[in-house]
C-alpha atoms as a PDB file:
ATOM      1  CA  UNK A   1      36.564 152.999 163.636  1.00  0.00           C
ATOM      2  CA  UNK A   2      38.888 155.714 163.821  1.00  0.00           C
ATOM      3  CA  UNK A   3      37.559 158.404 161.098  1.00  0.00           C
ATOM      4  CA  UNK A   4      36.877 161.382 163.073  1.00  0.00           C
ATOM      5  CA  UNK A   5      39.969 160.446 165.039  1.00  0.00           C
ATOM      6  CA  UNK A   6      41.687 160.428 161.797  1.00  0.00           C
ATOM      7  CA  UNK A   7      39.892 163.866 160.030  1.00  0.00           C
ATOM      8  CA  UNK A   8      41.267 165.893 163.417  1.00  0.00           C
ATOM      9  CA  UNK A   9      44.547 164.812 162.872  1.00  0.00           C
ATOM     10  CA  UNK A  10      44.563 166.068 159.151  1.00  0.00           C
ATOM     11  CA  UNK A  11      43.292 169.437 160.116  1.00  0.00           C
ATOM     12  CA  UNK A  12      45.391 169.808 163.107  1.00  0.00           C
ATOM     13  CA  UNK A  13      48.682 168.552 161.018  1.00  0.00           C
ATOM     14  CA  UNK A  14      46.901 171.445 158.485  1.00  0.00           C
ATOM     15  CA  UNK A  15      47.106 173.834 161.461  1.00  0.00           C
ATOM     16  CA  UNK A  16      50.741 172.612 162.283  1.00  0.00           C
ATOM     17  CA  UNK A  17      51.988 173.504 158.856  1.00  0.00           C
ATOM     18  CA  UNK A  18      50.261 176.705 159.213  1.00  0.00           C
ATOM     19  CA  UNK A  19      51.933 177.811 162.636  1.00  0.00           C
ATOM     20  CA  UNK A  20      55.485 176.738 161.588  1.00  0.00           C
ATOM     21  CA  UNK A  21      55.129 178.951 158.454  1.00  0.00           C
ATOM     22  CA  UNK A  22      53.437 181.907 160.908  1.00  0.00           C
ATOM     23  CA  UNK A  23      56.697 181.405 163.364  1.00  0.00           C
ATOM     24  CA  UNK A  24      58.861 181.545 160.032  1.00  0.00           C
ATOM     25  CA  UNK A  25      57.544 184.803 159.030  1.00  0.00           C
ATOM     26  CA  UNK A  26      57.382 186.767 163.188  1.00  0.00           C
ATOM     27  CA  UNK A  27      60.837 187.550 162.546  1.00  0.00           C
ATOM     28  CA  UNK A  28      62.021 186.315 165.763  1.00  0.00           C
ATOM     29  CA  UNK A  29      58.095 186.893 167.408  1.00  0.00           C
ATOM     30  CA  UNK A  30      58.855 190.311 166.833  1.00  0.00           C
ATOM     31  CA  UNK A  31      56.423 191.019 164.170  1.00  0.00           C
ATOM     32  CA  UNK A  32      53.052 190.963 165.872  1.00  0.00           C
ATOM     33  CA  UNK A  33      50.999 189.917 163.265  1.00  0.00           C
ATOM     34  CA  UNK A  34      52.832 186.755 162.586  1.00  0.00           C
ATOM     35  CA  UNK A  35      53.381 185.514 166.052  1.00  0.00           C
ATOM     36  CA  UNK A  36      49.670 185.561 167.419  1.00  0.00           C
ATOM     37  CA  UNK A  37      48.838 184.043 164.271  1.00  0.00           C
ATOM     38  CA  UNK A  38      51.563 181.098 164.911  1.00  0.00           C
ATOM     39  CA  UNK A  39      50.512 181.455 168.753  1.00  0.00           C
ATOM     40  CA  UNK A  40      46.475 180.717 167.829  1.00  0.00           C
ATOM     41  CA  UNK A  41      47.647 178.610 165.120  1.00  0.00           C
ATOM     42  CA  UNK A  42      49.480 176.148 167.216  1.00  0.00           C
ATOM     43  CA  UNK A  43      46.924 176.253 170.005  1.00  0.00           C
ATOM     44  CA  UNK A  44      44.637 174.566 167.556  1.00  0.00           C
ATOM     45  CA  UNK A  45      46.958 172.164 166.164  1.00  0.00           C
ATOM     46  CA  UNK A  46      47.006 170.934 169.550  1.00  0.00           C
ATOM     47  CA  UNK A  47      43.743 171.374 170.159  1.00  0.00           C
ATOM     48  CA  UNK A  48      42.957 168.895 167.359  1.00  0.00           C
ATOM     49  CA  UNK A  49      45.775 166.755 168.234  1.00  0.00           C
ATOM     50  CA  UNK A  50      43.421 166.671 171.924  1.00  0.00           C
ATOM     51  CA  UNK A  51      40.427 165.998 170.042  1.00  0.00           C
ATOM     52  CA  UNK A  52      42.294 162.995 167.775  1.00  0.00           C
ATOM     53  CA  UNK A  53      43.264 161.154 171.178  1.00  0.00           C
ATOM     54  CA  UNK A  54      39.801 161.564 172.667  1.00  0.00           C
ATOM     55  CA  UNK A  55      38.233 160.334 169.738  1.00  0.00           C
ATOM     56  CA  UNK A  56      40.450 157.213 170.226  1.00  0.00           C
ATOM     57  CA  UNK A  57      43.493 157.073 168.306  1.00  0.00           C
ATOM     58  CA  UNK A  58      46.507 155.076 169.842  1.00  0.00           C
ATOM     59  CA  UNK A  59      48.730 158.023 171.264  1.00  0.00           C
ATOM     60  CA  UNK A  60      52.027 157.434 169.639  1.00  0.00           C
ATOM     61  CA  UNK A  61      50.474 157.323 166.382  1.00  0.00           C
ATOM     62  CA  UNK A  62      48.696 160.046 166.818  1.00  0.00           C
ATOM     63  CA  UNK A  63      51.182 161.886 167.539  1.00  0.00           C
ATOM     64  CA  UNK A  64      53.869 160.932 164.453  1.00  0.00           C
ATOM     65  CA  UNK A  65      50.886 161.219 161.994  1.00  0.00           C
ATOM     66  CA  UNK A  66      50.413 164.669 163.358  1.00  0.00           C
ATOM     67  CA  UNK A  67      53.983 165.963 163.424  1.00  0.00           C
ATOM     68  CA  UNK A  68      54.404 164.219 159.899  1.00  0.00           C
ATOM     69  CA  UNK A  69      51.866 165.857 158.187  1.00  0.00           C
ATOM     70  CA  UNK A  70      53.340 169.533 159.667  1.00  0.00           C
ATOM     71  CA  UNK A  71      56.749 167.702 158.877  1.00  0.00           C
ATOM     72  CA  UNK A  72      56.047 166.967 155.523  1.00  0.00           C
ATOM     73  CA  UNK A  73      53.771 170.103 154.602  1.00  0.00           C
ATOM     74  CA  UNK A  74      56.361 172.765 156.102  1.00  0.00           C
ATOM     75  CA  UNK A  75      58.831 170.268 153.220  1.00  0.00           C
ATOM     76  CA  UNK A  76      56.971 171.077 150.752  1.00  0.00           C
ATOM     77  CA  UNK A  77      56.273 174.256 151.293  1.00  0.00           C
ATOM     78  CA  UNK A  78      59.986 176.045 151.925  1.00  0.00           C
ATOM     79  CA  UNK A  79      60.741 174.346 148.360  1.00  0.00           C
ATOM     80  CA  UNK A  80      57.897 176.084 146.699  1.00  0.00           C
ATOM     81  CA  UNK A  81      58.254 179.178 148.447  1.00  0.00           C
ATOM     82  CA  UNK A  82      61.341 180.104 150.236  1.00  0.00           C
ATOM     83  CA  UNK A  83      63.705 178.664 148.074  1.00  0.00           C
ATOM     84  CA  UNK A  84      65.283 175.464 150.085  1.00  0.00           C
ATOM     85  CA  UNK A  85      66.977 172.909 148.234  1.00  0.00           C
ATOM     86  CA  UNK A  86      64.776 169.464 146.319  1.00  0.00           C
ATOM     87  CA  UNK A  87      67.350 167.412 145.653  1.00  0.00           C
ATOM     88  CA  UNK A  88      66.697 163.629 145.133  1.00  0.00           C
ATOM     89  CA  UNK A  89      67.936 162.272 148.904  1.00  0.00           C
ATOM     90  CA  UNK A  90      65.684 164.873 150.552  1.00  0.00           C
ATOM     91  CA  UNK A  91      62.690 164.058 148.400  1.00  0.00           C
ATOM     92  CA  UNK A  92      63.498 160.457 148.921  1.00  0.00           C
ATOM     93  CA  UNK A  93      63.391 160.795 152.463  1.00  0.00           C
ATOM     94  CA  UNK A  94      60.663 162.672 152.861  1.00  0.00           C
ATOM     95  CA  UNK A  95      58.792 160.388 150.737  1.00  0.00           C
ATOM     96  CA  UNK A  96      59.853 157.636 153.329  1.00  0.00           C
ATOM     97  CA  UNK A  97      57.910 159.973 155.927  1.00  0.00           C
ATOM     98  CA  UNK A  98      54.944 159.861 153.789  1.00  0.00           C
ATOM     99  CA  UNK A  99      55.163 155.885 153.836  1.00  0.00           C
ATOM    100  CA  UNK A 100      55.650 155.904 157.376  1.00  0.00           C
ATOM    101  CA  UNK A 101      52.245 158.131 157.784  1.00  0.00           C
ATOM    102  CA  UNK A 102      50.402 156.012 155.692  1.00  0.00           C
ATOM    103  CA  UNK A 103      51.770 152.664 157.175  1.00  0.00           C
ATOM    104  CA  UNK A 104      50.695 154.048 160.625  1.00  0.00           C
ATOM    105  CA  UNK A 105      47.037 154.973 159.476  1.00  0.00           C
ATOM    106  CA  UNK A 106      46.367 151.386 157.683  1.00  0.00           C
ATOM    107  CA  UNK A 107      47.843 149.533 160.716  1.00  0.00           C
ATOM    108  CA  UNK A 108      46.147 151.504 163.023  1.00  0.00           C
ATOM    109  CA  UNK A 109      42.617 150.710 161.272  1.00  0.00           C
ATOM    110  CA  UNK A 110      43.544 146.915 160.847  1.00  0.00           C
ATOM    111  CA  UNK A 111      44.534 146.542 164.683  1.00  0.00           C
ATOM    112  CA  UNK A 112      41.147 148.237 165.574  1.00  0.00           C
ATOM    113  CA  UNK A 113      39.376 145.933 163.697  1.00  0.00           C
ATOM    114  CA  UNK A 114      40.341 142.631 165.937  1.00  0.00           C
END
């Protein structure tokens, strides 16, 4: 019931990992480049975030899908990239957000059903 719901909320989470990375990279907002990309960047985020609720998905998990998927992207991508730290606890945890985003989407489909 909730597919498009659910595609906007993957590209806006897409978008969210984007902007945070943009924001990482304006120095502060004081490289221009950088910050209108994070500035349009998180304008669609939320944009799609919008779309997500009008389409019909249940607000709070909307929302902690969304954030998660920026949460868990923005993870992943300061280990590949800029160095941050992957030990076990923080992989462990962040694999508990990925449960938690998962557990949200199936429970959210099964209460639509009734």
């Amino acid at each position: 019931m909730y597919g498009k719901g659910w595609r906007y909320i993957a590209i806006g989470g897409l978008f969210e990992i984007v902007w945070v990375i943009a924001m990482k990279y304006s120095n502060g907002f004081t490289d221009v480049f950088w910050s209108v990309a994070s500035v349009i960047f998180i304008a669609l985020s939320m944009l799609m975030l919008s779309k997500a609720l009008d389409a019909g998905l249940p607000m709070g998990t909307a929302y902690a899908v969304w954030v998660g998927i920026g949460a868990v992207g923005v993870f992943a991508y300061g280990i590949m990239f800029m160095g941050d730290p992957s030990d076990i606890l923080r992989i462990l945890f962040v694999a508990m957000i990925v449960a938690g985003i998962a557990g949200l989407q199936r429970t959210s489909e099964r209460t639509s059903d009734q």
